[in-house]
PDB file of N, CA and C in Angstrom:
ATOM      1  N   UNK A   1     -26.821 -59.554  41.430  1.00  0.00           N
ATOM      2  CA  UNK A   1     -27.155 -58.536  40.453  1.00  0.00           C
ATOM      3  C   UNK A   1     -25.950 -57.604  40.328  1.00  0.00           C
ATOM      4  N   UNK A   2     -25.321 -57.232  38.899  1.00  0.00           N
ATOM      5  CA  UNK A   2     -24.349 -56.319  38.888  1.00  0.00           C
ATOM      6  C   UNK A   2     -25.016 -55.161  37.901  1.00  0.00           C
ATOM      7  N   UNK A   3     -24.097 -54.195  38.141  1.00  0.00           N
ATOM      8  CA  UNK A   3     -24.816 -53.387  36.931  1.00  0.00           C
ATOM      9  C   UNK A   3     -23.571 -52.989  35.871  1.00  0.00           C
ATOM     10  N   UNK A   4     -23.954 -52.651  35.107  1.00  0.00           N
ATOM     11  CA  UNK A   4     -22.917 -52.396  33.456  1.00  0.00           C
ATOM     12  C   UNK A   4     -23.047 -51.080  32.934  1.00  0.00           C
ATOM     13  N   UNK A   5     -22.307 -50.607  32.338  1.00  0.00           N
ATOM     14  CA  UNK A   5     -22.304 -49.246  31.744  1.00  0.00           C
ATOM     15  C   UNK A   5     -22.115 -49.812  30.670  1.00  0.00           C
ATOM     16  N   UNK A   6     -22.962 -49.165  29.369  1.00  0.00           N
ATOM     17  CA  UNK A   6     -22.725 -49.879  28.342  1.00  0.00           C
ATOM     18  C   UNK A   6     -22.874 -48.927  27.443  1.00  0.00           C
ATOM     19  N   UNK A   7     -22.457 -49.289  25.790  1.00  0.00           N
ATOM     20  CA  UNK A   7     -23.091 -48.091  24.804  1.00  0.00           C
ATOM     21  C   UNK A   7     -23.390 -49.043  23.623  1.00  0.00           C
ATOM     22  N   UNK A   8     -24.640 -48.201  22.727  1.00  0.00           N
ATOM     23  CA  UNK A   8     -24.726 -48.798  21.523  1.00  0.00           C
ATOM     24  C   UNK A   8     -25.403 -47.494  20.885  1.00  0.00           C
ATOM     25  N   UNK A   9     -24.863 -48.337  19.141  1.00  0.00           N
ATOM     26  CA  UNK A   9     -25.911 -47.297  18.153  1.00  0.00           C
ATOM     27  C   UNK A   9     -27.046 -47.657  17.335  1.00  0.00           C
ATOM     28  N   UNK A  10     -27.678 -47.117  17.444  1.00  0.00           N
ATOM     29  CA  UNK A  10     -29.177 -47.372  17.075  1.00  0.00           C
ATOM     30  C   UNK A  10     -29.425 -46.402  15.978  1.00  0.00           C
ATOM     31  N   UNK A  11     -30.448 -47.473  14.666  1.00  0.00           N
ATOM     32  CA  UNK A  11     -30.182 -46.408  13.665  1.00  0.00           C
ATOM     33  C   UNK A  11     -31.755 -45.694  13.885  1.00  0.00           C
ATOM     34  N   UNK A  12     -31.493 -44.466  13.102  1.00  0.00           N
ATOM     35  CA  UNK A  12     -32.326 -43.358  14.090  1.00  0.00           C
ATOM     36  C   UNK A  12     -32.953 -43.703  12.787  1.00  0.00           C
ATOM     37  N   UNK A  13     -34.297 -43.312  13.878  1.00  0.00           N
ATOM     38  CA  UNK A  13     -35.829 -43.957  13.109  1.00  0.00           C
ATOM     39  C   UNK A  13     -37.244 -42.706  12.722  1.00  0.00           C
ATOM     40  N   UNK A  14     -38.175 -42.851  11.997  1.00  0.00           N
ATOM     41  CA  UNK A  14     -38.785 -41.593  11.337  1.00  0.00           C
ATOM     42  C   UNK A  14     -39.333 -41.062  12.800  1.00  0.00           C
ATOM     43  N   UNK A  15     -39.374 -41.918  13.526  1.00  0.00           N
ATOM     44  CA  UNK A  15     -40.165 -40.789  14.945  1.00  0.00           C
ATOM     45  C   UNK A  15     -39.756 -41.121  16.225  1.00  0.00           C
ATOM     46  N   UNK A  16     -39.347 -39.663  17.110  1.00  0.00           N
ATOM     47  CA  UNK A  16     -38.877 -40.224  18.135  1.00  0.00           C
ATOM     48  C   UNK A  16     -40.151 -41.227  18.819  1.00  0.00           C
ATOM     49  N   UNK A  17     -40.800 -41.516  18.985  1.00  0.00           N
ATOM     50  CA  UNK A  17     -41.381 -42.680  19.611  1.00  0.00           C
ATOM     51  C   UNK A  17     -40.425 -43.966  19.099  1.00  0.00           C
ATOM     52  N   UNK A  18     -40.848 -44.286  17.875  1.00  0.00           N
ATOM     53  CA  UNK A  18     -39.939 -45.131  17.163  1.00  0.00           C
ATOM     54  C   UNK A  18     -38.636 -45.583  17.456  1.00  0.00           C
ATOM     55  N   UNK A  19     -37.859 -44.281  17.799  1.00  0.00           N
ATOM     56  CA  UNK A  19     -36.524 -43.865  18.516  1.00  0.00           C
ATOM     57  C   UNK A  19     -36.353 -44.985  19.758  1.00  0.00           C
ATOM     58  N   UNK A  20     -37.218 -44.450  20.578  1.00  0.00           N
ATOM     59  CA  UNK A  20     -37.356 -44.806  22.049  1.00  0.00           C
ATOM     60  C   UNK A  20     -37.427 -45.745  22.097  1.00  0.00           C
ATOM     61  N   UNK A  21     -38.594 -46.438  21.352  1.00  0.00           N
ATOM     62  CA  UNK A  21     -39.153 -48.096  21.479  1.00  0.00           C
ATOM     63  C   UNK A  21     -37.631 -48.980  20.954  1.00  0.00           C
ATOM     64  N   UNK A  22     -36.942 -48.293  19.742  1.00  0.00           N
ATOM     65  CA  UNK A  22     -35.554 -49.272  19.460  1.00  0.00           C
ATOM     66  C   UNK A  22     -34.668 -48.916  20.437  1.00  0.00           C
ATOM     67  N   UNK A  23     -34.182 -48.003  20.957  1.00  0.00           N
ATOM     68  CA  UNK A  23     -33.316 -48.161  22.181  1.00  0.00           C
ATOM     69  C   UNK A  23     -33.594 -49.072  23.074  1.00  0.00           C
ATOM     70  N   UNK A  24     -35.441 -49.094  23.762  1.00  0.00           N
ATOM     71  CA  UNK A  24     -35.582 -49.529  25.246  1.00  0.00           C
ATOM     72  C   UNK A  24     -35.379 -51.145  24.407  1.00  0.00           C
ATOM     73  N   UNK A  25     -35.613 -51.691  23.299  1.00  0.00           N
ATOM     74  CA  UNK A  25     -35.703 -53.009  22.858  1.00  0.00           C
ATOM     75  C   UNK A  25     -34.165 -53.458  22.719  1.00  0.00           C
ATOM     76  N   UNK A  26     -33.148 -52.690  21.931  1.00  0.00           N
ATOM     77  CA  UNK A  26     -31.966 -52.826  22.509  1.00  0.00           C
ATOM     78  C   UNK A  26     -31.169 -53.178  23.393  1.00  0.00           C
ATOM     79  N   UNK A  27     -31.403 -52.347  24.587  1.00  0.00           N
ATOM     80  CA  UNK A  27     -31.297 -52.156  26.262  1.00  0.00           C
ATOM     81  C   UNK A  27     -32.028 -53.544  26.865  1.00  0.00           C
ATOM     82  N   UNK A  28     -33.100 -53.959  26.464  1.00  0.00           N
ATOM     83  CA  UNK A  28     -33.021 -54.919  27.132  1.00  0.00           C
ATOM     84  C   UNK A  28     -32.830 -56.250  26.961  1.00  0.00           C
ATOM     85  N   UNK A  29     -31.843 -56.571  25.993  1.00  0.00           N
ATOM     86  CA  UNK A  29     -31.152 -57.504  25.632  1.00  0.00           C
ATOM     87  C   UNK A  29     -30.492 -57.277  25.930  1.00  0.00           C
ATOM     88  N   UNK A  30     -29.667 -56.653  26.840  1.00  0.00           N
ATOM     89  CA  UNK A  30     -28.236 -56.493  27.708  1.00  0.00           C
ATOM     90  C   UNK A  30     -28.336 -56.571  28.934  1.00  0.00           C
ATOM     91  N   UNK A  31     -29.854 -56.052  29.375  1.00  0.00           N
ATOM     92  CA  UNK A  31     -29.756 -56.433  30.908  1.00  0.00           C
ATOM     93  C   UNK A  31     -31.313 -55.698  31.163  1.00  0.00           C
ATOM     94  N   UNK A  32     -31.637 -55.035  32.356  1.00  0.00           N
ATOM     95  CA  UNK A  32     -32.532 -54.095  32.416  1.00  0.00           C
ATOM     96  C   UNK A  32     -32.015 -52.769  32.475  1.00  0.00           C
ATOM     97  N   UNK A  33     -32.524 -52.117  31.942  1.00  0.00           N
ATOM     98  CA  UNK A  33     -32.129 -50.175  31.802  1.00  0.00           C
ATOM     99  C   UNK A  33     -32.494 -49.627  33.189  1.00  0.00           C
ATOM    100  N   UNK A  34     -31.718 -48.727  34.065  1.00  0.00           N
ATOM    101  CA  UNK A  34     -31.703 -48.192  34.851  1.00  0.00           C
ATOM    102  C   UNK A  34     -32.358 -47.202  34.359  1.00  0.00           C
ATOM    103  N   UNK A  35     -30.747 -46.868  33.489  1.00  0.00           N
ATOM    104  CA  UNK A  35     -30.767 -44.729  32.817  1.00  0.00           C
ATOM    105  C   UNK A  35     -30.187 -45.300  31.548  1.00  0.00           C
ATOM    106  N   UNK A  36     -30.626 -44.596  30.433  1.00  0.00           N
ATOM    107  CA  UNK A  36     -30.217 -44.228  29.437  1.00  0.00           C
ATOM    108  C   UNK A  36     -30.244 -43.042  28.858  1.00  0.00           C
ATOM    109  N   UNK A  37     -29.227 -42.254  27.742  1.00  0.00           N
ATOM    110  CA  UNK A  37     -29.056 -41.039  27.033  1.00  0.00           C
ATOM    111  C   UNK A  37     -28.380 -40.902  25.901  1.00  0.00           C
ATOM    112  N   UNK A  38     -28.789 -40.542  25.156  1.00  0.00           N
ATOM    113  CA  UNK A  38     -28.526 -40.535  23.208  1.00  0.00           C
ATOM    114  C   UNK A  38     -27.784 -39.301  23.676  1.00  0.00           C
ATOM    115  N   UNK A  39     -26.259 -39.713  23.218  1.00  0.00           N
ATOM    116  CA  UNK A  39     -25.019 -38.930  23.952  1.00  0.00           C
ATOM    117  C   UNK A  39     -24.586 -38.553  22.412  1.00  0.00           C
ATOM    118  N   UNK A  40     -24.819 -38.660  21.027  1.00  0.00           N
ATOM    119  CA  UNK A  40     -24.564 -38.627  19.730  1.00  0.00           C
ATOM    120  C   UNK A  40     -25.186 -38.811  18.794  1.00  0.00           C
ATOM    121  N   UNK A  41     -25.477 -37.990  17.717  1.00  0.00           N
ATOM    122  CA  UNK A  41     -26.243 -38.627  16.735  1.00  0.00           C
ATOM    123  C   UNK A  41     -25.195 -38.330  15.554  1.00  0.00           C
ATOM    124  N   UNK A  42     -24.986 -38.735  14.368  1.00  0.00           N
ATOM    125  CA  UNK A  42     -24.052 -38.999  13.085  1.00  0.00           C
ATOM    126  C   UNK A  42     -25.124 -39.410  12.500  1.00  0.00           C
ATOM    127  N   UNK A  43     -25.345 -38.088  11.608  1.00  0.00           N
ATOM    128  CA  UNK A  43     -26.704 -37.338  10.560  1.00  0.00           C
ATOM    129  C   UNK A  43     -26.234 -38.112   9.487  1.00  0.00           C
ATOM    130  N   UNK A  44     -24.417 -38.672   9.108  1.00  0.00           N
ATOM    131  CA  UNK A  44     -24.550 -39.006   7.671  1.00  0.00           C
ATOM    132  C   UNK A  44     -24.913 -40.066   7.714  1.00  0.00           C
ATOM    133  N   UNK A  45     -24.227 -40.871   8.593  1.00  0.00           N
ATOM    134  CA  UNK A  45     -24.427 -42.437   8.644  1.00  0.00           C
ATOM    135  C   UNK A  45     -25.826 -42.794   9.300  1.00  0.00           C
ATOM    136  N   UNK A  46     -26.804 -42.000  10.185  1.00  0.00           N
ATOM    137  CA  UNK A  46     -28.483 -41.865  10.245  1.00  0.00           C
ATOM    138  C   UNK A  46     -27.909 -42.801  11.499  1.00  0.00           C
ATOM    139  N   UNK A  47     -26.795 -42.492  12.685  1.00  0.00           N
ATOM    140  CA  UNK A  47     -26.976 -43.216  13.784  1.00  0.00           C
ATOM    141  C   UNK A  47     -27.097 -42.525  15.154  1.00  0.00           C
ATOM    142  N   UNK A  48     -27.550 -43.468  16.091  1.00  0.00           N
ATOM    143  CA  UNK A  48     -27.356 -42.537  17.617  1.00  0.00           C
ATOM    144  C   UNK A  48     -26.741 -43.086  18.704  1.00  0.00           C
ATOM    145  N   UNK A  49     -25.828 -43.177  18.718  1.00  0.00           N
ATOM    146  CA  UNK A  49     -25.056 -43.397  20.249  1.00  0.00           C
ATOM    147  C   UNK A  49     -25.508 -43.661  21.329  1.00  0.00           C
ATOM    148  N   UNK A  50     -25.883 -44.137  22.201  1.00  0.00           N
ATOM    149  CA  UNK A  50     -26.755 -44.399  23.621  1.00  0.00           C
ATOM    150  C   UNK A  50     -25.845 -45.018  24.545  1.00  0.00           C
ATOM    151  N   UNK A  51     -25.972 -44.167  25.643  1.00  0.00           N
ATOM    152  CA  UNK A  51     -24.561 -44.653  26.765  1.00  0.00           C
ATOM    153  C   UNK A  51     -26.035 -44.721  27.662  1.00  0.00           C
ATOM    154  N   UNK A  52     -25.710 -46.534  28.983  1.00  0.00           N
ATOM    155  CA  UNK A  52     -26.940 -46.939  29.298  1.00  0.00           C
ATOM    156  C   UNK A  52     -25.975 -47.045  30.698  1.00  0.00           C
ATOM    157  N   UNK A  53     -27.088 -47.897  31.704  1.00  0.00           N
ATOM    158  CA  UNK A  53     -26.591 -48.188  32.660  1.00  0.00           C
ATOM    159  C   UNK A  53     -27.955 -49.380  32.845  1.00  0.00           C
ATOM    160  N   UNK A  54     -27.220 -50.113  32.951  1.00  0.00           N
ATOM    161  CA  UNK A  54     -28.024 -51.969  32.711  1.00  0.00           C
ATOM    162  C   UNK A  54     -27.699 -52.858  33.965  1.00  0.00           C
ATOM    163  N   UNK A  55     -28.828 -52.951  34.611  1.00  0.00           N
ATOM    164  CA  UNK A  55     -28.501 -54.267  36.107  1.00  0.00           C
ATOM    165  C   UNK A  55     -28.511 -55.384  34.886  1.00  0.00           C
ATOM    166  N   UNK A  56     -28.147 -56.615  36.009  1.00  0.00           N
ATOM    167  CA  UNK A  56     -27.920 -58.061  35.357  1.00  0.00           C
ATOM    168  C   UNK A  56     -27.874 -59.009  36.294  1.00  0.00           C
ATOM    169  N   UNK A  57     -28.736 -60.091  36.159  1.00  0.00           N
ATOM    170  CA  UNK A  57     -28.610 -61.122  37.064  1.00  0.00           C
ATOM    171  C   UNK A  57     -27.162 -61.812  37.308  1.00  0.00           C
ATOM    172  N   UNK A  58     -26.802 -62.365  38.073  1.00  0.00           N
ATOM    173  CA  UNK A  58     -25.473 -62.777  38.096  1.00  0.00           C
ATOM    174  C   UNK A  58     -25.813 -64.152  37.397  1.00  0.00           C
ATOM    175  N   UNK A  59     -27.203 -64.729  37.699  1.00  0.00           N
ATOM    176  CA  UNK A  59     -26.902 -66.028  37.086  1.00  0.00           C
ATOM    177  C   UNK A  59     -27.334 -66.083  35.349  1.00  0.00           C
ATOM    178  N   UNK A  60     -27.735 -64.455  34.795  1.00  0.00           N
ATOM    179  CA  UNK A  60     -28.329 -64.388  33.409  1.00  0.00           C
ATOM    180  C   UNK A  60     -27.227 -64.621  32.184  1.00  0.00           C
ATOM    181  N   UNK A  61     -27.318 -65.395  31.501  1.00  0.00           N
ATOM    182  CA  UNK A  61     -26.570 -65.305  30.051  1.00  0.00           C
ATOM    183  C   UNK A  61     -25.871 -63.801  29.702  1.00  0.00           C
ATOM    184  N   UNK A  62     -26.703 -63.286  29.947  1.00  0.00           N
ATOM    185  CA  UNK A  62     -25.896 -61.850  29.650  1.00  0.00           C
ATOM    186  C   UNK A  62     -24.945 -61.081  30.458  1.00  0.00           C
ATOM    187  N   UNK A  63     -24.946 -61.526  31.442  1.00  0.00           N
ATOM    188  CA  UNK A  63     -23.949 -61.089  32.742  1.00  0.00           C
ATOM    189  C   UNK A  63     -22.422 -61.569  31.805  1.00  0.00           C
ATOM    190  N   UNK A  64     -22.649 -63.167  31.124  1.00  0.00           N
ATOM    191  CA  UNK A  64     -21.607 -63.508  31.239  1.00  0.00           C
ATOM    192  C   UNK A  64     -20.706 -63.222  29.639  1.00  0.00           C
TER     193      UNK A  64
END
């Protein structure tokens, strides 16, 4: 198991629930989410930044 620091943007959605559910669905197509935090949002372009911290199997597709 390694873990990753990672970031992505997610386009920001009518409710933070909404919000949350597309990040954690994001996040875990990269690995499993430790911690995550919406470190940015960019109001013109309607995006949010998310800097994560993701374990990963060593033997998972996504490790590699």
């Amino acid at each position: 198991m390694t873990t990753h620091f990672i970031t992505a943007e997610i386009d920001l959605q009518e409710t933070p629930v909404q919000l949350q559910q597309e990040i954690e669905a994001e996040l875990q197509k990269r690995g499993e989410p430790l911690r995550w935090a919406i470190t940015r949002v960019d109001r013109d372009r309607q995006i949010a930044q998310v800097e994560a911290i993701v374990t990963v199997d060593s033997d998972s597709p996504a490790s590699l």
